[in-house]
C-alpha atoms as a PDB file:
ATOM      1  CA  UNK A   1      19.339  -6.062  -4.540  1.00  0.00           C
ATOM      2  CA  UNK A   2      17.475  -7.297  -7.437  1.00  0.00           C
ATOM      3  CA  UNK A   3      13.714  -8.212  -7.173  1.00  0.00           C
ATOM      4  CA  UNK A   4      13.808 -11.261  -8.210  1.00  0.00           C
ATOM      5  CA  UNK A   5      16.342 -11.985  -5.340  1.00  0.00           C
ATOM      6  CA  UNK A   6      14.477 -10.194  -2.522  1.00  0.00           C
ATOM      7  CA  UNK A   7      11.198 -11.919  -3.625  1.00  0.00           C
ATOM      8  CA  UNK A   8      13.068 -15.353  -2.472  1.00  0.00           C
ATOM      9  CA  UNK A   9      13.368 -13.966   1.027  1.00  0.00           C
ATOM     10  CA  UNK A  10      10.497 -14.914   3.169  1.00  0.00           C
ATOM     11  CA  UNK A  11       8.776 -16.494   0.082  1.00  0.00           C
ATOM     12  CA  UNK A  12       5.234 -18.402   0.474  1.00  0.00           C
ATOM     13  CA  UNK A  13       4.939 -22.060   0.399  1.00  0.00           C
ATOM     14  CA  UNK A  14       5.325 -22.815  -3.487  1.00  0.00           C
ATOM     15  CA  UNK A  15       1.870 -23.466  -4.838  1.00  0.00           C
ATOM     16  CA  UNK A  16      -0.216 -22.754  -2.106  1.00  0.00           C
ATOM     17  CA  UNK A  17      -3.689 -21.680  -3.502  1.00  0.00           C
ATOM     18  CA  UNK A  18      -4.893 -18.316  -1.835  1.00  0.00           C
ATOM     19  CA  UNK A  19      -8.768 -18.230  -1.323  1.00  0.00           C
ATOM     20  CA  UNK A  20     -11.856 -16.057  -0.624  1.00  0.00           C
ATOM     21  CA  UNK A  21     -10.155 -15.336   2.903  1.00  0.00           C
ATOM     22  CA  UNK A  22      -8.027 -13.427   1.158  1.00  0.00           C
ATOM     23  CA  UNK A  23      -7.847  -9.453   0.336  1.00  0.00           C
ATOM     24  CA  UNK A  24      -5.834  -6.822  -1.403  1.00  0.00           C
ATOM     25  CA  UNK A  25      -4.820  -3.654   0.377  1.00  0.00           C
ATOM     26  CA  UNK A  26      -3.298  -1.349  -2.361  1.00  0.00           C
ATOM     27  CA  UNK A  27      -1.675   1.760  -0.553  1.00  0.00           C
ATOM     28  CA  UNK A  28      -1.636   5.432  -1.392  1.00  0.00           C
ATOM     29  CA  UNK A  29      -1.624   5.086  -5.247  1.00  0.00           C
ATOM     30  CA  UNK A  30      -2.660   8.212  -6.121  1.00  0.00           C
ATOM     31  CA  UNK A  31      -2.271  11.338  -8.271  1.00  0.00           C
ATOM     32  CA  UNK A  32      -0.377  13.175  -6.165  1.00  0.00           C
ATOM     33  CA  UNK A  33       2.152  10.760  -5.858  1.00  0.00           C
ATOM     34  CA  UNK A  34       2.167   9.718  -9.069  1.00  0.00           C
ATOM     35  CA  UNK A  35       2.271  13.541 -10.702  1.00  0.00           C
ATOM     36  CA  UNK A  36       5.137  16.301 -10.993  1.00  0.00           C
ATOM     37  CA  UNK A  37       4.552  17.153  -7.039  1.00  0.00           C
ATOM     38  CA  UNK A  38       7.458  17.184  -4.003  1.00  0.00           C
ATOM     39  CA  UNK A  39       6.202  14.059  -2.987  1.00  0.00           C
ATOM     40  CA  UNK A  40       6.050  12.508  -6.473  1.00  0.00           C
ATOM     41  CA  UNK A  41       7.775   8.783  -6.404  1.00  0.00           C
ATOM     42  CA  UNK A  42       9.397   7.924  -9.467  1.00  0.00           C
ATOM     43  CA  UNK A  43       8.753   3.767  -9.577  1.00  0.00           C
ATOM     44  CA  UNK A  44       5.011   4.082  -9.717  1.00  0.00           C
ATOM     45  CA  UNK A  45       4.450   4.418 -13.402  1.00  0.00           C
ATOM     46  CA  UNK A  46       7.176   0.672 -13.633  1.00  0.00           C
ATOM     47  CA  UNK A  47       5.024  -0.785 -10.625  1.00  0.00           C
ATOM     48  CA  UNK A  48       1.393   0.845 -11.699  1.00  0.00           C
ATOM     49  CA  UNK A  49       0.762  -1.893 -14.313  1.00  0.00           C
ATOM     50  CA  UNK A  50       1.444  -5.113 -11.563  1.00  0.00           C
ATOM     51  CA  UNK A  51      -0.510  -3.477  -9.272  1.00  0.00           C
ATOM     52  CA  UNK A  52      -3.329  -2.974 -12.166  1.00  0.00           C
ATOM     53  CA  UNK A  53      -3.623  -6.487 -12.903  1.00  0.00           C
ATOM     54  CA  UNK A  54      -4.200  -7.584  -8.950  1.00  0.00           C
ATOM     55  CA  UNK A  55      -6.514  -5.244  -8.461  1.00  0.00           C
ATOM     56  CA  UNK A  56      -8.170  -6.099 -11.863  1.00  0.00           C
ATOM     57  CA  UNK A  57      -8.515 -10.053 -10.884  1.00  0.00           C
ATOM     58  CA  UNK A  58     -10.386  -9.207  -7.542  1.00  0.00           C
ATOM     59  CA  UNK A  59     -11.466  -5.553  -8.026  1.00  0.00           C
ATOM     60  CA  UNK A  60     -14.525  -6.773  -5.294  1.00  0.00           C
ATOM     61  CA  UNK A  61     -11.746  -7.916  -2.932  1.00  0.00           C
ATOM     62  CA  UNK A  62      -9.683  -4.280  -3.294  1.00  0.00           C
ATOM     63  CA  UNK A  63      -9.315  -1.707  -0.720  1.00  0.00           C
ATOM     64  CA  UNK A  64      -7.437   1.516  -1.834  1.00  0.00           C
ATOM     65  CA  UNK A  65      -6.446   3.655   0.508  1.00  0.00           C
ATOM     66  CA  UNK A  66      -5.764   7.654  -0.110  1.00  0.00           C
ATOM     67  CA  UNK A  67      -3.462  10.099   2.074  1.00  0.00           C
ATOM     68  CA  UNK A  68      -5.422  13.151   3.026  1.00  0.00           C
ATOM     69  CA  UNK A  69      -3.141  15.930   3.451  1.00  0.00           C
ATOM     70  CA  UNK A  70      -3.713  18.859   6.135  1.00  0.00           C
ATOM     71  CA  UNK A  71      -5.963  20.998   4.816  1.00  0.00           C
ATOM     72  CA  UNK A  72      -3.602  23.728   5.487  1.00  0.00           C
ATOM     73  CA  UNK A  73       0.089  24.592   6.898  1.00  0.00           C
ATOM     74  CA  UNK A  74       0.368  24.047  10.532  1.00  0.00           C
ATOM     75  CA  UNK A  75      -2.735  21.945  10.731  1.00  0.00           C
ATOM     76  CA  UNK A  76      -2.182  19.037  12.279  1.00  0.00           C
ATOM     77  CA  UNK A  77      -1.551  16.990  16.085  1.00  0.00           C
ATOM     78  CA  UNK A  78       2.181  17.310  17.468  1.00  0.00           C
ATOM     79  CA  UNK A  79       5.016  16.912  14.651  1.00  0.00           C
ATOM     80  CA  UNK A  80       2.335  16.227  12.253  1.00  0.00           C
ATOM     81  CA  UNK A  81       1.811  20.351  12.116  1.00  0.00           C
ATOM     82  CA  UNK A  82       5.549  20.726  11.889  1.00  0.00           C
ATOM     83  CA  UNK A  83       5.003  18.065   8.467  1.00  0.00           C
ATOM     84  CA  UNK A  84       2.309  20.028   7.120  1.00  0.00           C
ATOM     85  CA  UNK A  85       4.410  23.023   7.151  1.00  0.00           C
ATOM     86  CA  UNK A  86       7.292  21.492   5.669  1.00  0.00           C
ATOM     87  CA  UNK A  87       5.032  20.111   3.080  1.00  0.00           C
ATOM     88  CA  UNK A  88       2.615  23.034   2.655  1.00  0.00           C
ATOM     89  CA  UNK A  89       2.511  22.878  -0.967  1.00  0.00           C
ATOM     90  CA  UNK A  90       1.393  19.692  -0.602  1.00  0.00           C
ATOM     91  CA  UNK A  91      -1.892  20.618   1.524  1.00  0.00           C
ATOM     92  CA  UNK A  92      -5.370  20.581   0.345  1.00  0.00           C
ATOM     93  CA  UNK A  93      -5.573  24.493   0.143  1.00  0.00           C
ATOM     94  CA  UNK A  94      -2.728  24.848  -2.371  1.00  0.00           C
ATOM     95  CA  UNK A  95      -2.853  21.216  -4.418  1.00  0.00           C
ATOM     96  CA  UNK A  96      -4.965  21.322  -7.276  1.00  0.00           C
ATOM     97  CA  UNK A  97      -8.063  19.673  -7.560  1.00  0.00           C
ATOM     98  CA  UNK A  98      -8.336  16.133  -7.884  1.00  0.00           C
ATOM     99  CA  UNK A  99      -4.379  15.187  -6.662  1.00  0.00           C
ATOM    100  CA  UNK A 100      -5.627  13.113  -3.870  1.00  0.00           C
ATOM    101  CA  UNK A 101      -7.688  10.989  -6.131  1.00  0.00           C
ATOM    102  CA  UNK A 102      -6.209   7.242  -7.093  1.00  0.00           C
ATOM    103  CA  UNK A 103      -4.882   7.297 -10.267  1.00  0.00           C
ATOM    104  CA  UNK A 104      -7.390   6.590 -13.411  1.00  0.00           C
ATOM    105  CA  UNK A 105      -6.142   3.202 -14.098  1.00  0.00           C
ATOM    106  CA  UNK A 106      -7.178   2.335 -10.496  1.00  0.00           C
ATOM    107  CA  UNK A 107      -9.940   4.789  -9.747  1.00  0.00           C
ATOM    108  CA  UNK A 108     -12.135   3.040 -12.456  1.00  0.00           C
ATOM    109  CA  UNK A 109     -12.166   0.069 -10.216  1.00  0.00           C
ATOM    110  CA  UNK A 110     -14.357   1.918  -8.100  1.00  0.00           C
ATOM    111  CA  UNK A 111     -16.814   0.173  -7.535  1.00  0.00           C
ATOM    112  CA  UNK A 112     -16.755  -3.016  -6.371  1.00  0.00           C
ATOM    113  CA  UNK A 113     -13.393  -2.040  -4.979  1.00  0.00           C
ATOM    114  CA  UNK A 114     -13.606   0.055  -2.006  1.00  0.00           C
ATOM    115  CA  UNK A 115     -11.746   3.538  -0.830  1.00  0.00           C
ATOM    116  CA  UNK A 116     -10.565   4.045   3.054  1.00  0.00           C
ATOM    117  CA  UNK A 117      -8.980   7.934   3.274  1.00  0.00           C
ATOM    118  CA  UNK A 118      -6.614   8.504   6.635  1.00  0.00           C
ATOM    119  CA  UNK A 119      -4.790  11.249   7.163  1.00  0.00           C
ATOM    120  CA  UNK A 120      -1.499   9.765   8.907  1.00  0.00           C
ATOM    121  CA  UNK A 121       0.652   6.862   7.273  1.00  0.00           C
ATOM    122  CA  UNK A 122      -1.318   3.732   8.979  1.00  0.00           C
ATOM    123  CA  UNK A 123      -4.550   2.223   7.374  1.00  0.00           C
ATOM    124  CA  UNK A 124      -5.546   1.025  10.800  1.00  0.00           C
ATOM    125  CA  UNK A 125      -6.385   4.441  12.484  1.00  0.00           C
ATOM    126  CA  UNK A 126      -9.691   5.921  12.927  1.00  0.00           C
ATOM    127  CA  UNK A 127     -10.427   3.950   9.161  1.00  0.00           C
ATOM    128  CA  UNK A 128     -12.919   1.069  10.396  1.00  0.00           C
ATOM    129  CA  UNK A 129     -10.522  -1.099   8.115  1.00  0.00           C
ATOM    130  CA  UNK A 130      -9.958  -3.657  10.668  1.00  0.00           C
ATOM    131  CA  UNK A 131     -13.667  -3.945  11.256  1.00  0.00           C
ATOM    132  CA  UNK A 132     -14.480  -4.243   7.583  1.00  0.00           C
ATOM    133  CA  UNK A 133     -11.695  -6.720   6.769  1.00  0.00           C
ATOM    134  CA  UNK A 134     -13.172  -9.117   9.557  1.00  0.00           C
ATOM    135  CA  UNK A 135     -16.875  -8.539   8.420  1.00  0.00           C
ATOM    136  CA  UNK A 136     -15.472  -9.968   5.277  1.00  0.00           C
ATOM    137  CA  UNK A 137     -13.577 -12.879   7.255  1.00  0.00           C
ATOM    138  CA  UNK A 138     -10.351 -12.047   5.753  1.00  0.00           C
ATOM    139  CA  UNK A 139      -7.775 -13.442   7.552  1.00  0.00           C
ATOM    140  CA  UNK A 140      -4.577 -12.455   4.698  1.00  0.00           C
ATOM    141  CA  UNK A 141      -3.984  -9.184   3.557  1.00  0.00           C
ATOM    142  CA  UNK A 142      -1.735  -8.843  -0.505  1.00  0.00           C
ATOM    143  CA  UNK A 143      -0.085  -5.516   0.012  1.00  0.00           C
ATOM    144  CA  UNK A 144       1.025  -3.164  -2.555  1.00  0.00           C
ATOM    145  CA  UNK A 145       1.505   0.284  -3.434  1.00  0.00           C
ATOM    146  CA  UNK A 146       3.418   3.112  -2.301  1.00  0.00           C
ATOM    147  CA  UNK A 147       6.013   3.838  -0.803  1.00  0.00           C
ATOM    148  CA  UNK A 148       7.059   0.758   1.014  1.00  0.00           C
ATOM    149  CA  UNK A 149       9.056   2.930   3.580  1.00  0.00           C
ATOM    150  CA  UNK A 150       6.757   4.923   4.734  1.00  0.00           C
ATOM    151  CA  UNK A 151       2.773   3.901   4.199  1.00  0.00           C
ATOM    152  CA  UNK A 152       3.011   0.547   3.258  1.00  0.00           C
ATOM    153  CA  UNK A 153       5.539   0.161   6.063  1.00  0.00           C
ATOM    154  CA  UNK A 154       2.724   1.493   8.484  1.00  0.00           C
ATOM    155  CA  UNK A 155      -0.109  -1.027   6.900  1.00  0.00           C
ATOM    156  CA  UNK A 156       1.707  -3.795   7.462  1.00  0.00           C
ATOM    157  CA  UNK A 157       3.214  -3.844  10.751  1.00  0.00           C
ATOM    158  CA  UNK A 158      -0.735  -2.403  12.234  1.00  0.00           C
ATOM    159  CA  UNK A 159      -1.927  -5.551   9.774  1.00  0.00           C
ATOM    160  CA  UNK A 160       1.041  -7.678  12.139  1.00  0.00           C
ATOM    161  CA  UNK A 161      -0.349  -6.505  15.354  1.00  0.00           C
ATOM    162  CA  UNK A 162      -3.853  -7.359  14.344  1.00  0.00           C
ATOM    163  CA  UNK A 163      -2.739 -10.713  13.370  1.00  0.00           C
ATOM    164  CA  UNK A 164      -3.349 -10.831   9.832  1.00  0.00           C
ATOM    165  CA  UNK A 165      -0.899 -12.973   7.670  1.00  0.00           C
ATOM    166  CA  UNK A 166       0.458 -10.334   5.341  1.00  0.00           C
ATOM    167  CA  UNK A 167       1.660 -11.321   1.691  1.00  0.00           C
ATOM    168  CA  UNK A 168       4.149  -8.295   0.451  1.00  0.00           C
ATOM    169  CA  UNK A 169       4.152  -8.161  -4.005  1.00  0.00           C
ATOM    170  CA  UNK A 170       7.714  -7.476  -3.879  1.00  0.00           C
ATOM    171  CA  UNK A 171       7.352  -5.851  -7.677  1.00  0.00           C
ATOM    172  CA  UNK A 172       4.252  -4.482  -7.299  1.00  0.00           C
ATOM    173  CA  UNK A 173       5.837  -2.346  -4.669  1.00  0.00           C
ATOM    174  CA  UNK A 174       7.703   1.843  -4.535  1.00  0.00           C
ATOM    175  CA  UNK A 175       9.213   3.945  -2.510  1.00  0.00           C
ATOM    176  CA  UNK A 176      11.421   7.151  -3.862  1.00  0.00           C
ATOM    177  CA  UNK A 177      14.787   5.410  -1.954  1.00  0.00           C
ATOM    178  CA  UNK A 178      16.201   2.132  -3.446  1.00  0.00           C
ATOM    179  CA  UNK A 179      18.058   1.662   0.015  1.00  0.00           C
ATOM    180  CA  UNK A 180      15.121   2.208   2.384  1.00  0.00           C
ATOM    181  CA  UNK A 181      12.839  -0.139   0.078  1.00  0.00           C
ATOM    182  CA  UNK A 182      15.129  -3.060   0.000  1.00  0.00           C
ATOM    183  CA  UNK A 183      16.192  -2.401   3.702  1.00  0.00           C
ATOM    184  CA  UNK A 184      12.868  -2.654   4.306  1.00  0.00           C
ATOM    185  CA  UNK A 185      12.529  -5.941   2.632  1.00  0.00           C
ATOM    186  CA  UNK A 186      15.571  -7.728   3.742  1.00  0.00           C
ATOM    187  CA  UNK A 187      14.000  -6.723   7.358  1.00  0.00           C
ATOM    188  CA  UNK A 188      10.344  -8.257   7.020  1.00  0.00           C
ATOM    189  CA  UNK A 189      12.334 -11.530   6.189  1.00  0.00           C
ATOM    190  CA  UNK A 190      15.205 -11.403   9.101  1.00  0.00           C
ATOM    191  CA  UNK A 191      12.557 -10.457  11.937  1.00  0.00           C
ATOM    192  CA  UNK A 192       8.838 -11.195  10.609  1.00  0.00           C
ATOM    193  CA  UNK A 193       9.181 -14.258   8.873  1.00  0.00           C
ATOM    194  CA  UNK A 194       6.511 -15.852  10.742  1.00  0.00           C
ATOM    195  CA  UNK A 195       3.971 -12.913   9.862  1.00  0.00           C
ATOM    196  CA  UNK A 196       5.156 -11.845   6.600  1.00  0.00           C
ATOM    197  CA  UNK A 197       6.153 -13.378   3.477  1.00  0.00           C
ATOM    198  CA  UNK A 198       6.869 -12.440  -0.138  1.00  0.00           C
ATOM    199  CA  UNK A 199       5.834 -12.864  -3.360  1.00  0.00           C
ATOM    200  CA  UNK A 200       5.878 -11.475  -7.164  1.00  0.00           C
ATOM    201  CA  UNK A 201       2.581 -10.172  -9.063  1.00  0.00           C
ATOM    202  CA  UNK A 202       3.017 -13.258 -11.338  1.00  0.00           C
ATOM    203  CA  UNK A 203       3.559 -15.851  -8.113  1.00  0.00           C
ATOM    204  CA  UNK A 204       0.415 -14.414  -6.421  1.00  0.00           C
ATOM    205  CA  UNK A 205      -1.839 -14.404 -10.010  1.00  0.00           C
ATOM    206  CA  UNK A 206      -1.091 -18.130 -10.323  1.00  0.00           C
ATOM    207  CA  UNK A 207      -2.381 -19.089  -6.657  1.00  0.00           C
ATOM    208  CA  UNK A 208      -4.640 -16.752  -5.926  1.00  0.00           C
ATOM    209  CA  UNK A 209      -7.266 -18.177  -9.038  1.00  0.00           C
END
C-alpha cells in the first residue's frame, strides 16, 4: 500500500494547528539499528531525513528513546532471556561501543531534546515518561521511528491506554517487513480511529508552526 494512500486512513482534521501541548516521541533510532547488525532495518536511512526535520523544528519538544539490550546472553525476565540468547550478538558484552547511541544526525539534538533508555519494547515502563510528558502538559504525542511493528507499536498503544491522542508520521515511519508495517497501519485506522490518526512529515510541519 502506498504511503501516500495509508496516510489518508485515519487522517487529522485538515488544517488543524498543533500547539505547545504537543510533543514528539521519536523511537529507537539508533546505531544499532541503523548499522550492518542482525537487527539492522533497511528503511531508516529513506525515513532518517523526515524524522530529522521534526525533530529539528522542536528539538526542545523531542524525546528519543534507546533499546538497551541485555547486557549478556540469558539475561533477562521470562522469554526475554530466551530473546537475549537468540540475539546474543546483539547484547551489550559483544556489540561494539557506541551501537546503542541515536544516530549522529539525531544525537546532536541532544540537548534540548531529551533521551529515555528501556530495556523492553514499551516507552511507558519503569521510564518516568508518562510523568514527564504530563509535567510538560502534553496531552498529543507525534510518533516516529523504528520499527512500527514492534517498538513503535508498543509506544503507542501504552500512549492509548494513558489517554494521549497519538499522531502516527506515516513516512517518517520503519519496520524491516512491508506487510507487518502497513498491517499495522491499516489496523490503527479500522480499530483506533478515535485515539489515533495519521499524518505525513510535510502535513504535520505545516500545522504544527
Amino acid at each position: 500500500m502506498k504511503e501516500a494512500d495509508i496516510a489518508k486512513a485515519g487522517a487529522s482534521p485538515e488544517g488543524e494547528r498543533l500547539g505547545a501541548r504537543c510533543a514528539h516521541l521519536c523511537v529507537d533510532m539508533q546505531r544499532l539499528f541503523a548499522e550492518d547488525t542482525e537487527w539492522r532495518t533497511p528503511w531508516m536511512p529513506r525515513v532518517l531525513p523526515r524524522v530529522t526535520r521534526i525533530a529539528e523544528a522542536h528539538p526542545e519538544r523531542t524525546i528519543f528513546t534507546r533499546f538497551i539490550p541485555a547486557a549478556r546472553p540469558g539475561e533477562g525476565r521470562g522469554t526475554w532471556a530466551a530473546y537475549s540468547e537468540r540475539w546474543a550478538s546483539m547484547t551489550l558484552e559483544r556489540l561494539a561501543p557506541g551501537l546503542v547511541d541515536l544516530v549522529p544526525e539525531l544525537a546532536r539534538l541532544v540537548p534540548p531534546a531529551t533521551v529515555i533508555d528501556k530495556r523492553v519494547y514499551s516507552p511507558w515502563l519503569d521510564t518516568g515518561l508518562d510523568g514527564l510528558l504530563r509535567e510538560r502538559g502534553v496531552e498529543t504525542l507525534i510518533v516516529t521511528g523504528a520499527e512500527t511493528d514492534v517498538c513503535v507499536l508498543g509506544a503507542v498503544l501504552g500512549g492509548v491506554d494513558l489517554g494521549y491522542r497519538i499522531l502516527l508520521v506515516t513516512d517518517a515511519l520503519c519496520s524491516s517487513c512491508d506487510e507487518a508495517h502497513d498491517a499495522l497501519l491499516l489496523m490503527y485506522h479500522a480499530r483506533y480511529g478515535q485515539q489515533v490518526e495519521t499524518v505525513t512529515t510535510d502535513e504535520l510541519l505545516a500545522r504544527w508552526a
